[in-house]
Protein backbone atom coordinates (compact mmCIF):
# COMPACT_ATOMS: atom_id res chain seq x y z
CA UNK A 1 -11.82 -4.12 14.89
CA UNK A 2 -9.17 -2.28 13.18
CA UNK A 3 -10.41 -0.76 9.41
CA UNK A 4 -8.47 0.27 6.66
CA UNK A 5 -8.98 2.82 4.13
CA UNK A 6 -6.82 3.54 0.86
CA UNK A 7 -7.43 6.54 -1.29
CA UNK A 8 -5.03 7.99 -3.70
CA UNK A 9 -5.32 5.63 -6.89
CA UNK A 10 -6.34 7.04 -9.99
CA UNK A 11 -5.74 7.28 -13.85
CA UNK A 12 -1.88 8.43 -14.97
CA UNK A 13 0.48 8.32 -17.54
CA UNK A 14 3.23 5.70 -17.70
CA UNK A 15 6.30 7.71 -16.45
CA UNK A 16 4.23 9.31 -13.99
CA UNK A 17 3.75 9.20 -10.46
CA UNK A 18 1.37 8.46 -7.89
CA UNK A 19 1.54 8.82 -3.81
CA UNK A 20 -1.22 6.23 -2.30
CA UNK A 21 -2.29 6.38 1.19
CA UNK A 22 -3.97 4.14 3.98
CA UNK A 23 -5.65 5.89 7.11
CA UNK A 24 -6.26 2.92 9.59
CA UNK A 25 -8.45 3.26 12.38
CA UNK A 26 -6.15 2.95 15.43
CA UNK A 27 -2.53 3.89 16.15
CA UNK A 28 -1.40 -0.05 15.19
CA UNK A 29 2.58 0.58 14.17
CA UNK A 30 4.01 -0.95 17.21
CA UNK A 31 1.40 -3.80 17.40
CA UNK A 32 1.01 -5.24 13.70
CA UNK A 33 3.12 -5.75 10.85
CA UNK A 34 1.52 -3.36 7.82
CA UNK A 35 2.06 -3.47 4.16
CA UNK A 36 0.76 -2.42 0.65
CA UNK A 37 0.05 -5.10 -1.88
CA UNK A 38 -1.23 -4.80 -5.51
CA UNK A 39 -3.38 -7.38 -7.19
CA UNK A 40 -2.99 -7.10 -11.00
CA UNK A 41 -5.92 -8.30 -13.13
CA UNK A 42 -6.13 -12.01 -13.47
CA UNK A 43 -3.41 -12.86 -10.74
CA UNK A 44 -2.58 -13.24 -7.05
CA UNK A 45 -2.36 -10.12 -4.53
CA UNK A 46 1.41 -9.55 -4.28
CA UNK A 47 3.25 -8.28 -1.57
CA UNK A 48 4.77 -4.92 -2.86
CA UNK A 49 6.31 -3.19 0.64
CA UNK A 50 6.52 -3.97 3.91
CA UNK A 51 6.05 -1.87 7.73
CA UNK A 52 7.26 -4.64 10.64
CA UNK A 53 6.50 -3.73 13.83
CA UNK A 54 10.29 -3.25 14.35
CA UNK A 55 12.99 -2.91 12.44
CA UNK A 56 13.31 -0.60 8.51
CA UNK A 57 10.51 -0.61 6.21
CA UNK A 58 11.49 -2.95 2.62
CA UNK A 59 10.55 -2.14 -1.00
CA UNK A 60 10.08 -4.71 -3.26
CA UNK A 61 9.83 -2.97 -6.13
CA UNK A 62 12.77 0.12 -6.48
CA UNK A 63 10.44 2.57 -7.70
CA UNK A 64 8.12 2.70 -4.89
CA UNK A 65 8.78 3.87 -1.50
CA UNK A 66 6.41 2.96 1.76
CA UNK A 67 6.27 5.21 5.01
CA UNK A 68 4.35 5.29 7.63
CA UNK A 69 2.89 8.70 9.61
CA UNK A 70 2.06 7.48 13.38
CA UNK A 71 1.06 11.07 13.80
CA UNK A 72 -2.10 10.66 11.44
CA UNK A 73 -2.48 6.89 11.61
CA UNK A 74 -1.22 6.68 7.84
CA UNK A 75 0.48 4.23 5.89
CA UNK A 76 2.13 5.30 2.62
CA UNK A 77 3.38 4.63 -0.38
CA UNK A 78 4.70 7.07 -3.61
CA UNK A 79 5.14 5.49 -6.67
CA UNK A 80 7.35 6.91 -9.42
CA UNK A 81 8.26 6.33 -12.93
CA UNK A 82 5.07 4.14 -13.59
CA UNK A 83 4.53 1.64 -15.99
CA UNK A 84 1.03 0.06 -17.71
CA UNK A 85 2.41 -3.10 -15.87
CA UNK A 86 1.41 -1.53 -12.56
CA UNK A 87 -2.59 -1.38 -13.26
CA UNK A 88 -3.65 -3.08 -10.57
CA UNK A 89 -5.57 -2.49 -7.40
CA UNK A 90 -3.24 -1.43 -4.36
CA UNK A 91 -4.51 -2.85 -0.96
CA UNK A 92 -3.03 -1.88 2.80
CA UNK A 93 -2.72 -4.64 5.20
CA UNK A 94 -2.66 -5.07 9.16
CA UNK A 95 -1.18 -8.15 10.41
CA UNK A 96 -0.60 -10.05 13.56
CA UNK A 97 -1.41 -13.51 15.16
CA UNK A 98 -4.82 -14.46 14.45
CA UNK A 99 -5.56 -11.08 13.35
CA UNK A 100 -5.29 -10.11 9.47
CA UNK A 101 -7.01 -6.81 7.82
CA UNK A 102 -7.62 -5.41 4.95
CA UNK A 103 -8.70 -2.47 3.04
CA UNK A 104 -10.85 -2.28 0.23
CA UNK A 105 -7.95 -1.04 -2.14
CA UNK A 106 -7.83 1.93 -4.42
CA UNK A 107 -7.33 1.47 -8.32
CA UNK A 108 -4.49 2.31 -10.19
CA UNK A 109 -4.43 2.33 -14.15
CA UNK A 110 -1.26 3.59 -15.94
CA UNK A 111 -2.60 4.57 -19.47
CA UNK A 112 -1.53 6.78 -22.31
């Protein structure tokens, strides 16, 4: 079973930055579709970037960018010029038929 691990969140100031990251168990890139999602208090997990298994990595938001490291197993994702809006809890995902995993997430509160 593939597991998921994101470290990286934390306490920052809005303007500030952030780089998230999601070691995952097995080399998986060119057998699942990964992502990061954010769940914001009080709502539904959103999709924030996405990894397919082929073809370029996609952004939803402008100020983040996602990457992935096949070297260490690693998913990324560096976040820049954040806002209190962005508290939330950041999640890494592994997808494929039948097959869906997540991490536990990693918190991230922008706060003056």
């Amino acid at each position: 079973q593939v597991q998921i691990m994101e470290s990286g969140g934390g306490l920052v100031q809005p303007g500030g930055s952030l780089n998230l990251s999601c070691v995952i168990s097995e080399n998986i890139f060119n057998f699942y579709h990964t992502a990061w999602y954010r769940q914001r208090p009080g709502k539904e997990r959103d999709l924030l970037a996405s990894v397919p298994r082929f073809g370029a990595t996609h952004s939803v938001e402008g100020r983040f960018t996602v990457s992935k490291d096949t070297d260490k197993n690693t998913l990324n994702l560096q976040m820049t010029n954040l806002k209190p809006e962005d508290t939330a809890f950041y999640f890494c995902n592994a997808k494929d038929v039948g097959k869906d995993y997540w991490g536990q997430g990693t918190q991230v509160t922008v706060s003056s």
